[in-house]
N, C-alpha and C. Protein backbone atom coordinates (compact mmCIF):
# COMPACT_ATOMS: atom_id res chain seq x y z
N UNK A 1 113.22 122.20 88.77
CA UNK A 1 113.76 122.65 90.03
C UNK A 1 112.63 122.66 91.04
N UNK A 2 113.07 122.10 91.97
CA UNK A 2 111.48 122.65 93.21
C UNK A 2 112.10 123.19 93.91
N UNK A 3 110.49 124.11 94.25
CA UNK A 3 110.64 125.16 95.29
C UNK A 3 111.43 125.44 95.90
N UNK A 4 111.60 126.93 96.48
CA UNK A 4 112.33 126.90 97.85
C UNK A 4 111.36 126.62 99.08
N UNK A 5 110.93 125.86 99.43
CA UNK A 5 110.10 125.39 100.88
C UNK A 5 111.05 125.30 101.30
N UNK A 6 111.23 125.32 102.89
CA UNK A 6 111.54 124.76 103.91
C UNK A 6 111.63 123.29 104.47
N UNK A 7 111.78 122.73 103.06
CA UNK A 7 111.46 120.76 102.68
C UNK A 7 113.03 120.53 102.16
N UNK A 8 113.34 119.35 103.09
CA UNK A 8 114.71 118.90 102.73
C UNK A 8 114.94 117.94 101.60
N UNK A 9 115.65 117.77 100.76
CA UNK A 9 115.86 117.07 99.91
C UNK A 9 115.42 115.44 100.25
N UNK A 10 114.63 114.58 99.61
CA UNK A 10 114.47 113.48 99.93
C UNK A 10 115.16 112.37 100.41
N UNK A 11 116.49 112.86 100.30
CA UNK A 11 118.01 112.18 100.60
C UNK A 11 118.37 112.13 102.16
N UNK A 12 117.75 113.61 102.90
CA UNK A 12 118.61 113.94 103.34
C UNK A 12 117.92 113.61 104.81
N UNK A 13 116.48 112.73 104.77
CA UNK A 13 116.19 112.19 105.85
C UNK A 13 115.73 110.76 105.99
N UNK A 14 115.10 110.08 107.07
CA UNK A 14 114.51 108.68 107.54
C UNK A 14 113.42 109.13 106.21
N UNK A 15 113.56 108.01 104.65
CA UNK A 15 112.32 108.60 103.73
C UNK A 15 111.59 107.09 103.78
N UNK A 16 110.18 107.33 104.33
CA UNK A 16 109.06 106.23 103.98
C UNK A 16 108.42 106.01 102.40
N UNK A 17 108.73 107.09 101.44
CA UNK A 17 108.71 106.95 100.51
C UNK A 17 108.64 106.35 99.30
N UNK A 18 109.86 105.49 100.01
CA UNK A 18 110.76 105.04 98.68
C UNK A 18 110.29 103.90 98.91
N UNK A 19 110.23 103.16 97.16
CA UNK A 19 109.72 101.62 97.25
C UNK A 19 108.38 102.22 95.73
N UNK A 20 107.95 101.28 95.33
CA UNK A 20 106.97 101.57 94.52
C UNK A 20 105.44 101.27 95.25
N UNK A 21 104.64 102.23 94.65
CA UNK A 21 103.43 102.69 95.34
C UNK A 21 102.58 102.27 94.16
N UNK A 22 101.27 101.82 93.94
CA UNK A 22 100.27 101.94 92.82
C UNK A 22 98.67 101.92 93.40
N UNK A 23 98.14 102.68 92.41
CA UNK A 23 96.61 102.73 92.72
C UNK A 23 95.78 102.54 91.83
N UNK A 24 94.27 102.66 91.59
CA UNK A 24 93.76 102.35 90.54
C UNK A 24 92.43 103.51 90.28
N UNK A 25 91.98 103.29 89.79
CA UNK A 25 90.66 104.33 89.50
C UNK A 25 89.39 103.53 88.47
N UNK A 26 88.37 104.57 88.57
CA UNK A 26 87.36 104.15 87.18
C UNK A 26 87.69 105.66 86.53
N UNK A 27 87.72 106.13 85.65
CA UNK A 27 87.56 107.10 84.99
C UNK A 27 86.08 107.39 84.36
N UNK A 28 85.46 108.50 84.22
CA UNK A 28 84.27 108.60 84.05
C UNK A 28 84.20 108.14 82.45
N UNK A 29 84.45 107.76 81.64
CA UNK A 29 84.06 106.88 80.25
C UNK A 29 83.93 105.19 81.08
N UNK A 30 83.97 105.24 82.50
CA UNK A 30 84.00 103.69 82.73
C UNK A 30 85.05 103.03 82.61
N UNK A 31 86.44 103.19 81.83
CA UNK A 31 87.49 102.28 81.85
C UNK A 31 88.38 102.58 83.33
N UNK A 32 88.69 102.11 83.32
CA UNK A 32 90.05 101.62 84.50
C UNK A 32 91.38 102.21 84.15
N UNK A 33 91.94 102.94 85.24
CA UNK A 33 93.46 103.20 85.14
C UNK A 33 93.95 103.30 86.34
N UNK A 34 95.40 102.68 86.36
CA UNK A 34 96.43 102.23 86.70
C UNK A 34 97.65 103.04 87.05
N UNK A 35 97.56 103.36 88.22
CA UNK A 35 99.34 103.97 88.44
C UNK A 35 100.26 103.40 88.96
N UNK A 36 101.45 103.57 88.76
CA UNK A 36 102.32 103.05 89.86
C UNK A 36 103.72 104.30 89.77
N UNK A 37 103.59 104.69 91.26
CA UNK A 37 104.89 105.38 91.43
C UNK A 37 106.24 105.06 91.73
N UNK A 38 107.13 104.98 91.81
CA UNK A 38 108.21 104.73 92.18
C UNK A 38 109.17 106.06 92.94
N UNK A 39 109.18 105.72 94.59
CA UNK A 39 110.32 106.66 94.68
C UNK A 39 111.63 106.18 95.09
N UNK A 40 112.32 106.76 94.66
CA UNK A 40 113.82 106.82 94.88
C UNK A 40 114.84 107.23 95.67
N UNK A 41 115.63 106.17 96.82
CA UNK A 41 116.20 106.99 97.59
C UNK A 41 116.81 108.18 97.52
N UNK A 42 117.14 108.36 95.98
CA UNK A 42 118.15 109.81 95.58
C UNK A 42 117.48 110.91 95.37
N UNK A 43 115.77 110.89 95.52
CA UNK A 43 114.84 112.09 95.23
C UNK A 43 114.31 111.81 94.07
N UNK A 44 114.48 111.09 93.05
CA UNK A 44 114.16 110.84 91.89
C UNK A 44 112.94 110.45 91.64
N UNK A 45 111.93 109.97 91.02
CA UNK A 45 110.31 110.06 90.83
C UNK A 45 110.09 109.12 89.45
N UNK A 46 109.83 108.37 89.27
CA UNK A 46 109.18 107.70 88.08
C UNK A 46 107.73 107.40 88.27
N UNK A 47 106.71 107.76 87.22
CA UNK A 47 105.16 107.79 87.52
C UNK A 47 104.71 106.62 86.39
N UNK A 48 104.01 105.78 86.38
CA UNK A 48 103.59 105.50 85.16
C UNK A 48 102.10 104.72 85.13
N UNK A 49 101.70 104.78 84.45
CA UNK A 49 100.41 104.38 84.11
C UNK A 49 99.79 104.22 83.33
N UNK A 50 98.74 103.75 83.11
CA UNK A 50 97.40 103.00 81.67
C UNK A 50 96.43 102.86 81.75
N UNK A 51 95.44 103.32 80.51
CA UNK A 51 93.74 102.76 80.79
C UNK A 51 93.94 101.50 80.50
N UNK A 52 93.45 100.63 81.77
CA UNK A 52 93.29 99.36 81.65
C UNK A 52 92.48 98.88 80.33
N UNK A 53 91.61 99.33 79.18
CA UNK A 53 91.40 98.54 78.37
C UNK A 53 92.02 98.89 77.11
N UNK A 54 93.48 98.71 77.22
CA UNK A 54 94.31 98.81 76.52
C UNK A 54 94.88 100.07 76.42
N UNK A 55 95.05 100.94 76.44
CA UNK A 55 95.56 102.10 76.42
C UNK A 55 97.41 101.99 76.31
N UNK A 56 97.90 102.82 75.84
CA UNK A 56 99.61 102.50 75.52
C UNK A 56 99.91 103.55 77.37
N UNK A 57 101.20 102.70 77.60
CA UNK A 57 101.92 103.37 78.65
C UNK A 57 102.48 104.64 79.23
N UNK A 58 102.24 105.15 80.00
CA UNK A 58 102.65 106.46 79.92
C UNK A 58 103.73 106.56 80.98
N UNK A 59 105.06 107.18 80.69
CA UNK A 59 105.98 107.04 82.03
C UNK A 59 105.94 108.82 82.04
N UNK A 60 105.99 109.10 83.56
CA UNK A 60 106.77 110.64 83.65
C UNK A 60 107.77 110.39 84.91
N UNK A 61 108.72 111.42 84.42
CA UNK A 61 110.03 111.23 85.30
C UNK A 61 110.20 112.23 85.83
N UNK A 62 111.11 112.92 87.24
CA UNK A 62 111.24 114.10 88.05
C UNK A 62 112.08 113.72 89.17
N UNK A 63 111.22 114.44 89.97
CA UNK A 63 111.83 114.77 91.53
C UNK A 63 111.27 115.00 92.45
N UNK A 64 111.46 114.60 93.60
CA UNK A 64 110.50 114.99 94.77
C UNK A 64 111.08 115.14 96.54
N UNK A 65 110.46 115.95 97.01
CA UNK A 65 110.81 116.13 98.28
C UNK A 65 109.78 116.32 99.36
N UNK A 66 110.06 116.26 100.90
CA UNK A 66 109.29 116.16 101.65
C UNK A 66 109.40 117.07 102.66
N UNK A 67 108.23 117.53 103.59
CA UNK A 67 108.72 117.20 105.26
C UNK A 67 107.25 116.70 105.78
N UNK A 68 107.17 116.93 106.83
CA UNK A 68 106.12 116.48 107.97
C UNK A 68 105.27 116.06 107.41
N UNK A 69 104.48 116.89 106.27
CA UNK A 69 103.03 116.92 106.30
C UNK A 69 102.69 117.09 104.80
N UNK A 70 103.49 117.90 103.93
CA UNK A 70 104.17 118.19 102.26
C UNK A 70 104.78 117.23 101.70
N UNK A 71 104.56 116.72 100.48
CA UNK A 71 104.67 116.18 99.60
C UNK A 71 104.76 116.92 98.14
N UNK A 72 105.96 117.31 98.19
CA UNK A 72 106.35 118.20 96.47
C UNK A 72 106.73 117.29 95.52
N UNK A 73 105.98 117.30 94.59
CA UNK A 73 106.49 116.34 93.06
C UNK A 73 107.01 117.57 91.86
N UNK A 74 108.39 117.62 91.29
CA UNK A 74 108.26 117.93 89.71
C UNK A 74 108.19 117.04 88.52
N UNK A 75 107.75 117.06 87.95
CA UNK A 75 108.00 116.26 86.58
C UNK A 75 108.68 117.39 85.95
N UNK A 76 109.48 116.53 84.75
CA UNK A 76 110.31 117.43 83.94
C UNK A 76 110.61 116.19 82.65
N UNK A 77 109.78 115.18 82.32
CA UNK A 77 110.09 114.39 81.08
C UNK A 77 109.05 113.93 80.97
N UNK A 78 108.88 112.77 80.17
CA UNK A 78 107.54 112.03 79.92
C UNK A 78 107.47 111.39 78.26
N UNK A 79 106.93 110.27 78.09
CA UNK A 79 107.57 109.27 76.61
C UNK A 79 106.17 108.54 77.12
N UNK A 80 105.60 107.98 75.90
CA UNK A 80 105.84 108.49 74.62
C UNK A 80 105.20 110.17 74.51
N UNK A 81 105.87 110.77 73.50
CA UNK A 81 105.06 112.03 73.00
C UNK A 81 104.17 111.27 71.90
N UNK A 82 102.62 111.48 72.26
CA UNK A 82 101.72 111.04 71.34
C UNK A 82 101.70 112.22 70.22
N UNK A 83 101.82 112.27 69.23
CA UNK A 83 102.05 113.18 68.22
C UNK A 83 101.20 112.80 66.46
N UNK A 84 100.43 113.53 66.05
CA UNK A 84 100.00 113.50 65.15
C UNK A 84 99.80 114.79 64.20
N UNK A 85 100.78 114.59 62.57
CA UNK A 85 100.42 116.11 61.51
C UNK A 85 101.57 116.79 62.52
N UNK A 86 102.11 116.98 63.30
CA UNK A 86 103.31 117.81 63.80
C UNK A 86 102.84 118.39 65.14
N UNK A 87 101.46 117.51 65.47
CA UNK A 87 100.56 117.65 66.79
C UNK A 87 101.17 117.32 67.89
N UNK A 88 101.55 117.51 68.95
CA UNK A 88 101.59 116.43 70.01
C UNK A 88 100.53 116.64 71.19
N UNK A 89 100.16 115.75 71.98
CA UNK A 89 99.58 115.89 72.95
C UNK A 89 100.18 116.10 74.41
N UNK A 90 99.86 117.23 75.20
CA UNK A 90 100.50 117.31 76.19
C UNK A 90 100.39 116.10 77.14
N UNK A 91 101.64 116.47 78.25
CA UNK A 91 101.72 115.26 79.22
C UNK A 91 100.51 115.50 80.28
N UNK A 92 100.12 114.32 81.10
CA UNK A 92 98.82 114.81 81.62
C UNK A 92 98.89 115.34 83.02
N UNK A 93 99.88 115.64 83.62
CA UNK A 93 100.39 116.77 84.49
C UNK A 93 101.38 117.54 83.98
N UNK A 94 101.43 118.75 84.33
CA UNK A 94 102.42 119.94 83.95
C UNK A 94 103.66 119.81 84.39
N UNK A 95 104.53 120.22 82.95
CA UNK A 95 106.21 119.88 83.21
C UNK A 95 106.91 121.10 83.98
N UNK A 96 107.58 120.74 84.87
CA UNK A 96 108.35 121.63 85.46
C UNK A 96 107.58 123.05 86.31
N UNK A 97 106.58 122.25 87.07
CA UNK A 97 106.05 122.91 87.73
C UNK A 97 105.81 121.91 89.53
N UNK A 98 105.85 122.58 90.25
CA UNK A 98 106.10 122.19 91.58
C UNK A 98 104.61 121.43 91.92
N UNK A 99 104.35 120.79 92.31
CA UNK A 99 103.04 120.13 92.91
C UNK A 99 102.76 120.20 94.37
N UNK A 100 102.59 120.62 94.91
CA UNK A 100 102.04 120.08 96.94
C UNK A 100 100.76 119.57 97.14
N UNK A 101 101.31 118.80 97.84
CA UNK A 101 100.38 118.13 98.43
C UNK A 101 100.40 117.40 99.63
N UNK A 102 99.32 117.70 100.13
CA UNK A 102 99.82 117.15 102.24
C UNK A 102 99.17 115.54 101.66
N UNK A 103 99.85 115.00 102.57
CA UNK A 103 99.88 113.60 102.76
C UNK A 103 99.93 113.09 104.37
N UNK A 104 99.58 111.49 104.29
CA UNK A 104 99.65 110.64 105.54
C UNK A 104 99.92 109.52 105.09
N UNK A 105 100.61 108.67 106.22
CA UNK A 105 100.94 107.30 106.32
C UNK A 105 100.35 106.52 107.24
N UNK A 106 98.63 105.90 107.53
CA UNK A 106 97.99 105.52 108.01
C UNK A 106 98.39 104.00 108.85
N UNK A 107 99.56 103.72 107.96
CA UNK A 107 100.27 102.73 107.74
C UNK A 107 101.88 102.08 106.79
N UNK A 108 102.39 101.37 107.02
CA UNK A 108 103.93 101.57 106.45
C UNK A 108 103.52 100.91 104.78
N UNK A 109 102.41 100.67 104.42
CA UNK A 109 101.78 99.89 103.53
C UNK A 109 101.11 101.05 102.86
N UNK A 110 100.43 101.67 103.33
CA UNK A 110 99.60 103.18 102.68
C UNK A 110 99.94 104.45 103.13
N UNK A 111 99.54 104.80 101.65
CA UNK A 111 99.62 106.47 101.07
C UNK A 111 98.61 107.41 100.97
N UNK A 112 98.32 107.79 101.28
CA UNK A 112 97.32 108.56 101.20
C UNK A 112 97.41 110.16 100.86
N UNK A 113 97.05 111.02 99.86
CA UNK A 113 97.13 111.96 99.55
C UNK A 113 95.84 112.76 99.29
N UNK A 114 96.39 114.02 99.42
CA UNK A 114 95.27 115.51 99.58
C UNK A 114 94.28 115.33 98.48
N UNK A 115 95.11 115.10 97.28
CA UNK A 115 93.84 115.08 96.04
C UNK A 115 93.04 113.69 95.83
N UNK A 116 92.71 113.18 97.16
CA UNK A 116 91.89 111.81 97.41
C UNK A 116 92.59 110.98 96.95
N UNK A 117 94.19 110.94 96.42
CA UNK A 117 94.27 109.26 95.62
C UNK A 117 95.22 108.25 97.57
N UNK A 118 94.62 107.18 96.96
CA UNK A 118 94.79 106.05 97.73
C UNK A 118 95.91 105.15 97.20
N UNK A 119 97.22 105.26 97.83
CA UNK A 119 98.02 104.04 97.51
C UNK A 119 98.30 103.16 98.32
N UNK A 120 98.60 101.90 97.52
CA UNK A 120 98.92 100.50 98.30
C UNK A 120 101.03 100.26 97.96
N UNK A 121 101.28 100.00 98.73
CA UNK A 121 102.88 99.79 98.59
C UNK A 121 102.69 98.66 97.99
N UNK A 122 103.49 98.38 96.92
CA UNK A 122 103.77 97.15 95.76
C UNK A 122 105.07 96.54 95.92
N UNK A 123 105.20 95.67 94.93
CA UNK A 123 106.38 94.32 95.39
C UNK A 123 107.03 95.01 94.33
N UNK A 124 106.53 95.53 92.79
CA UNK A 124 107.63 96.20 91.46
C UNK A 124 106.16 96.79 91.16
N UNK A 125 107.11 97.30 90.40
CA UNK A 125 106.07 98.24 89.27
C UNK A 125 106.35 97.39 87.66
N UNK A 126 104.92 96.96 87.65
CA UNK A 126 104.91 96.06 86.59
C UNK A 126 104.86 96.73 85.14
N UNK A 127 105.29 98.60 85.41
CA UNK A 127 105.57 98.94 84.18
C UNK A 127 106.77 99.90 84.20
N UNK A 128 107.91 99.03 84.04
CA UNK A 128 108.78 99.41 85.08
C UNK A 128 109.72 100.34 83.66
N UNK A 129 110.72 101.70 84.17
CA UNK A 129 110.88 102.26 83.21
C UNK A 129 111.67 102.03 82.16
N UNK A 130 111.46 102.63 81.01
CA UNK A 130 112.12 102.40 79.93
C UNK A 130 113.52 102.48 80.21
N UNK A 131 114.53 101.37 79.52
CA UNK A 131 116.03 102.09 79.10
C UNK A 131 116.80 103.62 78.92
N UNK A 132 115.50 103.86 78.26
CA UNK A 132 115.93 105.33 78.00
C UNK A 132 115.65 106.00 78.70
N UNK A 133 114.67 106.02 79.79
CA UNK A 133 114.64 106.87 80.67
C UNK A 133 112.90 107.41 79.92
N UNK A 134 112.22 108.77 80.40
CA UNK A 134 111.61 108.98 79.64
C UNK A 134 111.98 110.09 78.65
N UNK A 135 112.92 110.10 78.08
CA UNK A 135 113.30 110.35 76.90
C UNK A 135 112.68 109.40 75.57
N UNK A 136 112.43 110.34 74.68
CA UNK A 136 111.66 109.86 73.59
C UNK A 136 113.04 109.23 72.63
């Protein structure tokens, strides 16, 4: 569920949003990773990403809403559950918890967000989601 802000459902205005977004990083071991977001005219959220030297896929799924200057994400799924001995490893943002974050559109091409990440608007998301949704 997100918040009660004063942020209208992603539906319910002109959303620059929507379309798939991806960025990249070094991670401090030196490998490379890969995001790509996807938003959805209906509010909907698909995240997914990989350490570029091979690493297995990670999708998380949710919801999101806006206004002016706010940018709210929930997640509430996420596949695969890496699991080992009856272990699993958590997802690498927190489920069902609200996110903010102020944002800008420098351009109809870029994203730009509070916690420094940099996106470029993409043609697909070349890890595009599972059938199942992220259900395991």
């Amino acid at each position: 569920m997100l918040a009660a802000l004063a942020i209208k459902p992603a539906v319910a205005q002109q959303n620059p949003f929507v379309g798939t977004w991806g960025t990249s990083m070094m991670l401090p071991n030196g490998s490379g990773y890969a995001a790509f977001v996807d938003f959805y005219p209906n509010g909907a959220l698909h995240l997914s990403g990989v350490v570029t030297s091979g690493g297995q896929i990670l999708h998380m799924c949710g919801a999101y809403q806006f206004d002016q200057t706010i940018l709210e994400t929930v997640f509430n799924a996420y596949t695969p559950h890496l699991c080992s001995m009856g272990m699993c490893e958590p997802p690498p943002l927190p489920l069902d918890q609200p996110i903010s974050s102020q944002y800008q559109f420098p351009n109809p091409n870029e994203l730009l967000v509070s916690d420094g990440t940099h996106y470029v608007r993409q043609p697909s998301n070349p890890f595009p989601l599972p059938p199942t949704g992220c259900a395991d």
